[in-house]
N, C-alpha and C. Protein backbone atom coordinates (compact mmCIF):
# COMPACT_ATOMS: atom_id res chain seq x y z
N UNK A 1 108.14 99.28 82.05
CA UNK A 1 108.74 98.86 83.30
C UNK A 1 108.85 100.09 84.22
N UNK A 2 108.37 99.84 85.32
CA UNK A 2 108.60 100.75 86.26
C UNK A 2 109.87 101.30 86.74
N UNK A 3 110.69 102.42 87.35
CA UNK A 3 111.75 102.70 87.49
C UNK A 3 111.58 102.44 89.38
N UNK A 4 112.65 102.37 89.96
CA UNK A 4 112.88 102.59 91.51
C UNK A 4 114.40 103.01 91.77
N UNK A 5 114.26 103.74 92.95
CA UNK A 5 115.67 104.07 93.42
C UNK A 5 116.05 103.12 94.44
N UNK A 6 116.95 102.75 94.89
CA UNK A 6 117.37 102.67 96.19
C UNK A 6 118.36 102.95 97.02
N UNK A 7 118.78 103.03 97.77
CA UNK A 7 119.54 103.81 99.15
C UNK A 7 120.67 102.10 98.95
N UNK A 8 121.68 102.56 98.87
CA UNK A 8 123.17 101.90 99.75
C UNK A 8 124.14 102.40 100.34
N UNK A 9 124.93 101.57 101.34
CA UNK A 9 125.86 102.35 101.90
C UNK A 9 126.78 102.72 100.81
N UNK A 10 127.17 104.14 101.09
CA UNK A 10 128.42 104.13 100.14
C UNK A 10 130.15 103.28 99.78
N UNK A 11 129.95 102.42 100.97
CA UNK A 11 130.96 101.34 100.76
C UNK A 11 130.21 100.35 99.76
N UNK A 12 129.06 99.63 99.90
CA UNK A 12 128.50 98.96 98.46
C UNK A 12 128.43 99.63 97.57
N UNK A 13 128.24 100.67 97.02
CA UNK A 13 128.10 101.57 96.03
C UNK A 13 129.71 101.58 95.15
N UNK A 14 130.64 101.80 95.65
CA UNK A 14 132.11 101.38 95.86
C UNK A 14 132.27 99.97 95.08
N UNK A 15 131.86 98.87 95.71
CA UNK A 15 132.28 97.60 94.98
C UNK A 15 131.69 97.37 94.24
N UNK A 16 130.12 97.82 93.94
CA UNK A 16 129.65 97.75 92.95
C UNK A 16 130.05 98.52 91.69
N UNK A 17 131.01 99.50 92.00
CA UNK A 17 131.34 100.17 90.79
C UNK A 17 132.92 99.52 90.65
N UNK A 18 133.19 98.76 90.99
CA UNK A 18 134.36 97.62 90.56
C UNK A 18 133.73 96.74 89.68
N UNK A 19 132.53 96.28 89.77
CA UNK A 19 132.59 95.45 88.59
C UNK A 19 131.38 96.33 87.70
N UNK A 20 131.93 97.52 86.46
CA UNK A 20 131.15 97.89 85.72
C UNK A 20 130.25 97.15 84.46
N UNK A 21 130.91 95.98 84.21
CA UNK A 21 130.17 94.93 83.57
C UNK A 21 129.02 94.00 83.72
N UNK A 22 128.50 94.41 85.17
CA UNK A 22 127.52 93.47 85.63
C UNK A 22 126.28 94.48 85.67
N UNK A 23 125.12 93.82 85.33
CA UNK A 23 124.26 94.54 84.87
C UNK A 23 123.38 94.60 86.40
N UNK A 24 123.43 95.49 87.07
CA UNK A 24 123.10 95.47 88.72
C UNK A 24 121.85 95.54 88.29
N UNK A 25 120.92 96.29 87.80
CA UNK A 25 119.74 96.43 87.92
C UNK A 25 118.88 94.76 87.34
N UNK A 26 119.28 94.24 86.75
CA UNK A 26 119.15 92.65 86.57
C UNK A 26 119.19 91.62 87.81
N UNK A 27 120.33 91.94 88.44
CA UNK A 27 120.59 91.11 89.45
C UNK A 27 119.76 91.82 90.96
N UNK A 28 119.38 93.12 90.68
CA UNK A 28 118.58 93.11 91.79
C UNK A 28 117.50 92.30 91.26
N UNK A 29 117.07 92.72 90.40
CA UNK A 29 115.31 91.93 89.53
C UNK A 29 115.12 90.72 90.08
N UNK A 30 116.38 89.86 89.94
CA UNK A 30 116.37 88.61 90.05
C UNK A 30 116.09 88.43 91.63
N UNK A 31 116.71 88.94 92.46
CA UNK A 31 117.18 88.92 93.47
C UNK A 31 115.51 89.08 95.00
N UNK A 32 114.64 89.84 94.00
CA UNK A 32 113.81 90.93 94.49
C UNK A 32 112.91 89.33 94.10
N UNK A 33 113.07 88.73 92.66
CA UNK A 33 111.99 87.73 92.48
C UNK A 33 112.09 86.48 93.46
N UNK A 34 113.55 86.19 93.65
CA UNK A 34 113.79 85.06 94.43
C UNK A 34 112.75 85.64 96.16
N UNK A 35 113.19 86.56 96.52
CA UNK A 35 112.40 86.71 97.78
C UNK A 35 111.28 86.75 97.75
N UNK A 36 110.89 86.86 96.80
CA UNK A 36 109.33 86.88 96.65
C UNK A 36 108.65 85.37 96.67
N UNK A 37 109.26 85.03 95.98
CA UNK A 37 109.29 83.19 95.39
C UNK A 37 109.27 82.92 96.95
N UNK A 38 110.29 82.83 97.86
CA UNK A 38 110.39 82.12 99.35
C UNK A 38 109.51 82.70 100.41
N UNK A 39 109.00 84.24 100.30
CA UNK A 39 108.20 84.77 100.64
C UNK A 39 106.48 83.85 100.51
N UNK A 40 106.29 83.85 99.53
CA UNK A 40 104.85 82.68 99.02
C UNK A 40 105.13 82.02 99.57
N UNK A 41 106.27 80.83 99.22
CA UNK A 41 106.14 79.58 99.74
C UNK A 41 105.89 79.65 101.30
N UNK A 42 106.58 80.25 101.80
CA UNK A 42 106.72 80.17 103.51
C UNK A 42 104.90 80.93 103.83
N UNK A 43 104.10 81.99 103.02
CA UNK A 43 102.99 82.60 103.14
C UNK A 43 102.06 80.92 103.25
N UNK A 44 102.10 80.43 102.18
CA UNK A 44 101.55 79.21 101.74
C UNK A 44 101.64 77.61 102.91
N UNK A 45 103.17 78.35 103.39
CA UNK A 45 103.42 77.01 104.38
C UNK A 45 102.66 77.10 105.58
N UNK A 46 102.49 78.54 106.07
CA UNK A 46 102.33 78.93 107.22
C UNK A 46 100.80 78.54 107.66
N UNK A 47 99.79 78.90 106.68
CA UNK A 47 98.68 78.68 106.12
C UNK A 47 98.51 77.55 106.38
N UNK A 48 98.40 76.37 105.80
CA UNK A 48 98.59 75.36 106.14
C UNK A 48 99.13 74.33 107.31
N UNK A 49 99.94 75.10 107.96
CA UNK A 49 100.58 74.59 109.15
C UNK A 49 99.75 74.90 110.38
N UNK A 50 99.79 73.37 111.41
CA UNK A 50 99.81 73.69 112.66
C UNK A 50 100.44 73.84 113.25
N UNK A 51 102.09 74.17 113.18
CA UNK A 51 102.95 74.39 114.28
C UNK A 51 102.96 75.21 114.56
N UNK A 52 103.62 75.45 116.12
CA UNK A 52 103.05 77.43 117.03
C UNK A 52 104.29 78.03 116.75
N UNK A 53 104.47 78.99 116.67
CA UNK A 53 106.05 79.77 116.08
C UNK A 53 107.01 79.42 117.14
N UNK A 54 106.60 78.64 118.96
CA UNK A 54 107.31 78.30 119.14
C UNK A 54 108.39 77.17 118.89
N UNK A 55 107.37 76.26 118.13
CA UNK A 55 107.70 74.43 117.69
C UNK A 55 108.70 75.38 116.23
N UNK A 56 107.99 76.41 115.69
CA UNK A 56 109.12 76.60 114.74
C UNK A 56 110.58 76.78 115.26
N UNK A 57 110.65 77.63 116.20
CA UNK A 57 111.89 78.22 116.39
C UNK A 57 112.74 76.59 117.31
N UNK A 58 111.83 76.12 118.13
CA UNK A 58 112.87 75.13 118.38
C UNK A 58 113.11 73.88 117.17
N UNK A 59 112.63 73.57 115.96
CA UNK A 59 112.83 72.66 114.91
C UNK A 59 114.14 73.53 113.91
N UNK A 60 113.73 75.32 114.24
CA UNK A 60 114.64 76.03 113.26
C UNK A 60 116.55 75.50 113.95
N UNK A 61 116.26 75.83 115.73
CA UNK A 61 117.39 75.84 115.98
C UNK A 61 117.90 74.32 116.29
N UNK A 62 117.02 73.61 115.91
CA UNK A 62 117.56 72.12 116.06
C UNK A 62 118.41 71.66 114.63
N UNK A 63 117.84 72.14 113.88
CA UNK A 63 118.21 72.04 112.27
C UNK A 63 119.84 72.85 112.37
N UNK A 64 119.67 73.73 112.65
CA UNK A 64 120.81 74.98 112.35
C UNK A 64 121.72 74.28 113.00
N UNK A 65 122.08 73.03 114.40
CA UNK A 65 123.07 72.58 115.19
C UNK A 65 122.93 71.65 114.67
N UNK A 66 122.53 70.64 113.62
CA UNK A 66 122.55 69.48 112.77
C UNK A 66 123.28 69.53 111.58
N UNK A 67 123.16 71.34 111.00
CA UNK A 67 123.49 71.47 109.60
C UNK A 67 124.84 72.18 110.17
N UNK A 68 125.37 73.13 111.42
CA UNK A 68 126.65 73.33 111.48
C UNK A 68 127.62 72.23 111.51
N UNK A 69 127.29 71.07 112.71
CA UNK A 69 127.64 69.92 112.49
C UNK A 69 128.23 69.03 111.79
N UNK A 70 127.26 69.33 110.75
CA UNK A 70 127.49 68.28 108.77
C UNK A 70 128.64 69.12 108.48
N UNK A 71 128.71 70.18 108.51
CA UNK A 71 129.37 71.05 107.47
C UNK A 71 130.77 71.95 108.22
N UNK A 72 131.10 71.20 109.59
CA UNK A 72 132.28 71.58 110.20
C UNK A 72 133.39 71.04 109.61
């Protein structure tokens, strides 16, 4: 397995050392796979799609005032 560093603010660095039981380098793993996972799919969607990034952004912000809505 490969090793990597990464850079946090020293206020995360802080809460992360509140919980010494959690295995951080796991939960980045996981974390790093999930974006990857939504990364494809959306690579894959895009591909396939004819909508113009403008039809995206007005379906994104039509959604986002439908789903604040539900969930006020």
């Amino acid at each position: 397995m490969t090793t990597m560093t990464l850079a946090v603010p020293n206020e995360l660095k802080h809460k992360l050392d509140e919980f010494p039981e959690m295995n951080w380098s796991e939960i980045a793993r996981q974390a790093f796979m999930q974006k990857i996972r939504d990364l494809e799919f959306l690579k894959k969607f895009k591909e396939n799609s004819t909508m113009t990034e403008e039809d995206a952004l007005k379906l994104g912000a039509e959604l986002n005032k439908k789903l604040a809505k539900k969930y006020r």
